[in-house]
C-alpha atoms as a PDB file:
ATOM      1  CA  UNK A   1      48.979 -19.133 -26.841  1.00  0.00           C
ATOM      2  CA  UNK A   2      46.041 -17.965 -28.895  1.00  0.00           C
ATOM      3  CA  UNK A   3      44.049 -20.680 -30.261  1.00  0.00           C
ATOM      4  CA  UNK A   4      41.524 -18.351 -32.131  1.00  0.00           C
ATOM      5  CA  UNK A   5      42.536 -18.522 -35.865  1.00  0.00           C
ATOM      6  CA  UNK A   6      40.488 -15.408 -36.365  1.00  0.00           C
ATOM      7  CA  UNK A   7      42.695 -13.740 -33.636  1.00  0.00           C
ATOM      8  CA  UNK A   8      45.565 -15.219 -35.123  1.00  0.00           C
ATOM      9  CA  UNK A   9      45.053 -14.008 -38.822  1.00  0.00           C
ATOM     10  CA  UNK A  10      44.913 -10.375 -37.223  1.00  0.00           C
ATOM     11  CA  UNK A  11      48.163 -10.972 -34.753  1.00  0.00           C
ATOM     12  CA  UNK A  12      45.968 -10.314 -31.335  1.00  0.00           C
ATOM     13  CA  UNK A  13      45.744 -12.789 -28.314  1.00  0.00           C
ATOM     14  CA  UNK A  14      42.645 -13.561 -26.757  1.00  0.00           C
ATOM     15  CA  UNK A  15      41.431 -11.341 -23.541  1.00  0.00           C
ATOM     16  CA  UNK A  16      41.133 -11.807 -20.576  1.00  0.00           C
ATOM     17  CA  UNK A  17      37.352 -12.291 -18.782  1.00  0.00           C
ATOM     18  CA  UNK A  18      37.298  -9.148 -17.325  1.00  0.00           C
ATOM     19  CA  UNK A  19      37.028  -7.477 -21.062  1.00  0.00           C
ATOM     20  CA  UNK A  20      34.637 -10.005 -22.033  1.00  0.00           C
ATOM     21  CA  UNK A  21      30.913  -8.424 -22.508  1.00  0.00           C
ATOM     22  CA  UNK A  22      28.344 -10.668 -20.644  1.00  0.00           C
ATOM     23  CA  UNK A  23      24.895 -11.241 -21.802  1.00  0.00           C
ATOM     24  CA  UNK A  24      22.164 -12.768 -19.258  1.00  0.00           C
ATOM     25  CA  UNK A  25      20.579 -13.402 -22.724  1.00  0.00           C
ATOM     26  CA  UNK A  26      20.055 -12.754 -26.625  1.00  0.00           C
ATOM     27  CA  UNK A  27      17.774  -9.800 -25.573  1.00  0.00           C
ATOM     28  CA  UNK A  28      21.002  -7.602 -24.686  1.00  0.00           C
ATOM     29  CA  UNK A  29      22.649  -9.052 -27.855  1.00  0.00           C
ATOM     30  CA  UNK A  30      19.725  -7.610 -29.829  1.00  0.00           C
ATOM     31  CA  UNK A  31      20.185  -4.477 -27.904  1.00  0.00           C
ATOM     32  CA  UNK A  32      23.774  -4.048 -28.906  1.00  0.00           C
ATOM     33  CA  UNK A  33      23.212  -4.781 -32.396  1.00  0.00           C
ATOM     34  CA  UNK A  34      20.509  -2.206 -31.864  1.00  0.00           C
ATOM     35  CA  UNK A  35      22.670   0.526 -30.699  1.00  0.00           C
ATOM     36  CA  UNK A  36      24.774  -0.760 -33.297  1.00  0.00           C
ATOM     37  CA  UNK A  37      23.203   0.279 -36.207  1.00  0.00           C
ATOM     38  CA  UNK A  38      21.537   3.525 -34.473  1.00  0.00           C
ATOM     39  CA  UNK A  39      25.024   4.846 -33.893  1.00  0.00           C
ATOM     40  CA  UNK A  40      26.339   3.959 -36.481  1.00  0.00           C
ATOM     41  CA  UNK A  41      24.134   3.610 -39.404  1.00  0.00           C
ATOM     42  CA  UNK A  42      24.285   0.359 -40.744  1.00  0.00           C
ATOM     43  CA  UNK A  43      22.125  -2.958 -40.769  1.00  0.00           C
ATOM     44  CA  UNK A  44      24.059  -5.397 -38.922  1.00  0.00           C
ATOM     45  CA  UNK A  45      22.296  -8.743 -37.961  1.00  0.00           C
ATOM     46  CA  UNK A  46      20.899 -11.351 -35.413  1.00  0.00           C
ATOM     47  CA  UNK A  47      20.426 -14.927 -35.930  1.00  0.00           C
ATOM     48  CA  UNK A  48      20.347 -18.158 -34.609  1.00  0.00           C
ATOM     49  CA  UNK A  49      21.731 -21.081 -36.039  1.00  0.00           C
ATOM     50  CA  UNK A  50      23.560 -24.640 -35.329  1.00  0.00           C
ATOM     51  CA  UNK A  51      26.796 -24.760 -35.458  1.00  0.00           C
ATOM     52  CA  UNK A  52      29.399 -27.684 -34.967  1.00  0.00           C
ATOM     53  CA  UNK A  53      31.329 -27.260 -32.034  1.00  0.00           C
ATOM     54  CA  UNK A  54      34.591 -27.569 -33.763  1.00  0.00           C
ATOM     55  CA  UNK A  55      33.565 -24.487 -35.173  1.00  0.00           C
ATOM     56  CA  UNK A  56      33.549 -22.818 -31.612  1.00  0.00           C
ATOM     57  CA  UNK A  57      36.808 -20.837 -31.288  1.00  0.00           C
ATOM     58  CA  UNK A  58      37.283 -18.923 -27.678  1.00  0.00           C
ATOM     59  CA  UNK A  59      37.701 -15.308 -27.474  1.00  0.00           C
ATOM     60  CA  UNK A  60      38.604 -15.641 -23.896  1.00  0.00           C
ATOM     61  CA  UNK A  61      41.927 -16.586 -22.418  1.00  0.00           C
ATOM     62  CA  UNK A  62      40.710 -17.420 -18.653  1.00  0.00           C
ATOM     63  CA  UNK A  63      38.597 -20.413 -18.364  1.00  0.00           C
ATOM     64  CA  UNK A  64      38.259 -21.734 -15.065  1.00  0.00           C
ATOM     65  CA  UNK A  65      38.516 -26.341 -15.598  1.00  0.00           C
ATOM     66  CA  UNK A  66      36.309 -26.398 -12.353  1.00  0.00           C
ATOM     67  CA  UNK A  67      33.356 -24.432 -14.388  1.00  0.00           C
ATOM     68  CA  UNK A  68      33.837 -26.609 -17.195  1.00  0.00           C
ATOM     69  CA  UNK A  69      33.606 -30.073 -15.463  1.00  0.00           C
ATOM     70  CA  UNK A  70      31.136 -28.993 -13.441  1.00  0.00           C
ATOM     71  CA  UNK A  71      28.760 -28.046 -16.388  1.00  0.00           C
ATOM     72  CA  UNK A  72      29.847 -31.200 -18.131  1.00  0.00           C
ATOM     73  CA  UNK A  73      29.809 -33.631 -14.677  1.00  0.00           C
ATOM     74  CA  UNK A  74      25.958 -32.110 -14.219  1.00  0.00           C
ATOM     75  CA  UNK A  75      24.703 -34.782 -17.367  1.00  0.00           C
ATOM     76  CA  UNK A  76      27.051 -35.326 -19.944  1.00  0.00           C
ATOM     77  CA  UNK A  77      24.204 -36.723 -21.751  1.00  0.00           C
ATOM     78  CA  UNK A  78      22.074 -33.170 -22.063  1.00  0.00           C
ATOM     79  CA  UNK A  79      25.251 -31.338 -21.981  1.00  0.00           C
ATOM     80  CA  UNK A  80      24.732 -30.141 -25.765  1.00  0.00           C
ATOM     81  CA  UNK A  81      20.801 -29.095 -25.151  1.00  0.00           C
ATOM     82  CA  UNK A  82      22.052 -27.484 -21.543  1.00  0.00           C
ATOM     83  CA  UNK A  83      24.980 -25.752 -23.245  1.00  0.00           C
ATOM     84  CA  UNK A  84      22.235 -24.082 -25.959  1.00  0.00           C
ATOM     85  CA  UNK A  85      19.829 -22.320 -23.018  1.00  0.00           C
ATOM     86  CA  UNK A  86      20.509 -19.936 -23.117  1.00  0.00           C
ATOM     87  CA  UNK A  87      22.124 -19.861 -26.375  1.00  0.00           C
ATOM     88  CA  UNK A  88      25.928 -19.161 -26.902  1.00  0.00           C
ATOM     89  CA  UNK A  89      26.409 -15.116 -28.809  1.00  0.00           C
ATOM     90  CA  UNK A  90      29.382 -15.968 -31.420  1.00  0.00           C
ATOM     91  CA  UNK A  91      30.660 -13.792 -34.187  1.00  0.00           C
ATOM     92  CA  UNK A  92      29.909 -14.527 -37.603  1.00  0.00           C
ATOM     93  CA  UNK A  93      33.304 -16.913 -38.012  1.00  0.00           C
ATOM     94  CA  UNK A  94      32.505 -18.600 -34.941  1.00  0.00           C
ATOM     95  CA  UNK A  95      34.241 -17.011 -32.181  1.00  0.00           C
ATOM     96  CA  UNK A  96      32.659 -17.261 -28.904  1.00  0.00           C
ATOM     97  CA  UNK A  97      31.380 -13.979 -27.161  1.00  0.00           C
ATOM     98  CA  UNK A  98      29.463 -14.893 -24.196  1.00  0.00           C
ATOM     99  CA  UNK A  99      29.653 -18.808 -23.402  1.00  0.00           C
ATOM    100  CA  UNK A 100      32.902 -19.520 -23.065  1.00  0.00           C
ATOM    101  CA  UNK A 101      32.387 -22.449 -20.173  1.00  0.00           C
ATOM    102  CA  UNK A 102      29.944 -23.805 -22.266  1.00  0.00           C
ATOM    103  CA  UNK A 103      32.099 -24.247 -25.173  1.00  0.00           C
ATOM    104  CA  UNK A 104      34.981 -25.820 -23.474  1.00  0.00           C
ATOM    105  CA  UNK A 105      32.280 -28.831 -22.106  1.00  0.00           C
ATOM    106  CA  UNK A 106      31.017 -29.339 -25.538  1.00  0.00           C
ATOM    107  CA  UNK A 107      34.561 -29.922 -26.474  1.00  0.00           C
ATOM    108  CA  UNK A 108      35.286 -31.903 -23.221  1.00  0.00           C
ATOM    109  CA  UNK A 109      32.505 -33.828 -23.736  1.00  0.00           C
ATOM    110  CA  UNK A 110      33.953 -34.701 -27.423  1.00  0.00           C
ATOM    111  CA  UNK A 111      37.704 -35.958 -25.894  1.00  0.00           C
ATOM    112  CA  UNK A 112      35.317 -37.881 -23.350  1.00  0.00           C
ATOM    113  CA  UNK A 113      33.159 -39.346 -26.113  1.00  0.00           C
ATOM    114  CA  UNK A 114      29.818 -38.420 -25.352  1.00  0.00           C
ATOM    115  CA  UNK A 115      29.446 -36.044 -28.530  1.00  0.00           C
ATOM    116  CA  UNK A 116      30.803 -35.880 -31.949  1.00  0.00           C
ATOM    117  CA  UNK A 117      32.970 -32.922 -33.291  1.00  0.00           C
ATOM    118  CA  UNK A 118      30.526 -32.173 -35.470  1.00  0.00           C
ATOM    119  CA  UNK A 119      27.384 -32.141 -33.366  1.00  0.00           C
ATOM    120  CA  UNK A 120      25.365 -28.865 -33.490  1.00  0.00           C
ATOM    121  CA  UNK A 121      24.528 -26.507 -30.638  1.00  0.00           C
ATOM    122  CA  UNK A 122      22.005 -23.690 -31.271  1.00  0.00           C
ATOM    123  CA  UNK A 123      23.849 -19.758 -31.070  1.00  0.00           C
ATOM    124  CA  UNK A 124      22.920 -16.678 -31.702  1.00  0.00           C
ATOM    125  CA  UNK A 125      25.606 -15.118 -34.104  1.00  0.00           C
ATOM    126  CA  UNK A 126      25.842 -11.670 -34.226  1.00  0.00           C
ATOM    127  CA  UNK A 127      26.855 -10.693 -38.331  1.00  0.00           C
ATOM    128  CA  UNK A 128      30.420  -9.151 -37.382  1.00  0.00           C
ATOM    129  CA  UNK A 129      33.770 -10.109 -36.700  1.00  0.00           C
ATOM    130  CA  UNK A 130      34.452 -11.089 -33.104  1.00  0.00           C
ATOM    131  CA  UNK A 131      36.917  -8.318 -32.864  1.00  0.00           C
ATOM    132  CA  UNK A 132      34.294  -5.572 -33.849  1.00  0.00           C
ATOM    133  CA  UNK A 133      31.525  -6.796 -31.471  1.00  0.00           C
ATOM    134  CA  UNK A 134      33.559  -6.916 -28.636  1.00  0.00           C
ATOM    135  CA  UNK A 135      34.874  -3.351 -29.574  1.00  0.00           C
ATOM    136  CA  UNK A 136      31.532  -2.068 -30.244  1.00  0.00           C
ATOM    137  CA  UNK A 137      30.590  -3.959 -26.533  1.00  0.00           C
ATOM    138  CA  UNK A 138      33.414  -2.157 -24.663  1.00  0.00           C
ATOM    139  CA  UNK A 139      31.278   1.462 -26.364  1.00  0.00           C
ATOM    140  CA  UNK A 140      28.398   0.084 -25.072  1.00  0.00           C
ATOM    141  CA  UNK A 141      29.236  -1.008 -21.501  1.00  0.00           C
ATOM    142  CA  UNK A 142      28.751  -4.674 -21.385  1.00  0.00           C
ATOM    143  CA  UNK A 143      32.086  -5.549 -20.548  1.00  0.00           C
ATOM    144  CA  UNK A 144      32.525  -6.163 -16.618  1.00  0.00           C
ATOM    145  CA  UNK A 145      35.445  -3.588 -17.079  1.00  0.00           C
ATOM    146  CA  UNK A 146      35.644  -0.809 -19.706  1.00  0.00           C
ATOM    147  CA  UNK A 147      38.919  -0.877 -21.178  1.00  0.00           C
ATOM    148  CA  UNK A 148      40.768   0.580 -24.439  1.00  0.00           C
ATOM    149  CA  UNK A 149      41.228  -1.596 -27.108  1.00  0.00           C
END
């Protein structure tokens, strides 16, 4: 069941990891938004910002529990700095590009207690819809596995 309301609004389901894009860091987000607007002409942008993780909405439909509880089990009490280096790459409504893990043990950590809904973690959001940047990633070849959207 797709819990991305983004997702939702435009009747898709989220996708599996293998179509995710990965990014070791916001360097190769800045080079996609490069070849971006080379290829196509236009001025999209980079930023970082806080966010409140109930604004976090995955992309992804595979997220291994293990993963999660391991990243939350390391601290839970730096889990929100940890979960920021390197920062998460969302779209410009929130949905998570690369970071997925890290997401769900921000929001594990809230149902445990050790962080508020509306904490902030630090992202990097990429101005587009999640839909288009994971498009314009698949053109690119930062997904794991090329596919046709």
């Amino acid at each position: 069941q797709c819990v991305n309301p983004e997702f939702k609004q435009l009747g898709f389901g989220q996708l599996p990891r293998r179509m995710m894009p990965q990014f070791p860091s916001v360097k190769e987000a800045r080079a996609l938004i490069s070849k971006i607007n080379k290829r196509f002409h236009l001025q999209v942008k980079g930023s970082f910002k806080q966010v409140s993780i109930h604004q976090l909405h995955p992309t992804q439909n595979e997220i291994s529990r293990s993963r999660v509880e391991d990243i939350l089990n390391k601290n839970p009490k730096t889990v929100l700095e940890r979960a920021s280096k390197p920062p998460m790459i969302t779209s410009n409504t929130g949905s998570v590009i690369d970071g997925h893990h890290r997401s769900e043990a921000l929001k594990m950590a809230v149902k445990q207690g050790y962080l508020k809904s509306s904490d902030k973690v630090r992202v990097f959001i990429i101005d587009l819809p999640a839909w288009t940047i994971l498009s314009m990633a698949n053109l690119f070849g930062y997904n794991k596995e090329s596919q046709s959207f």
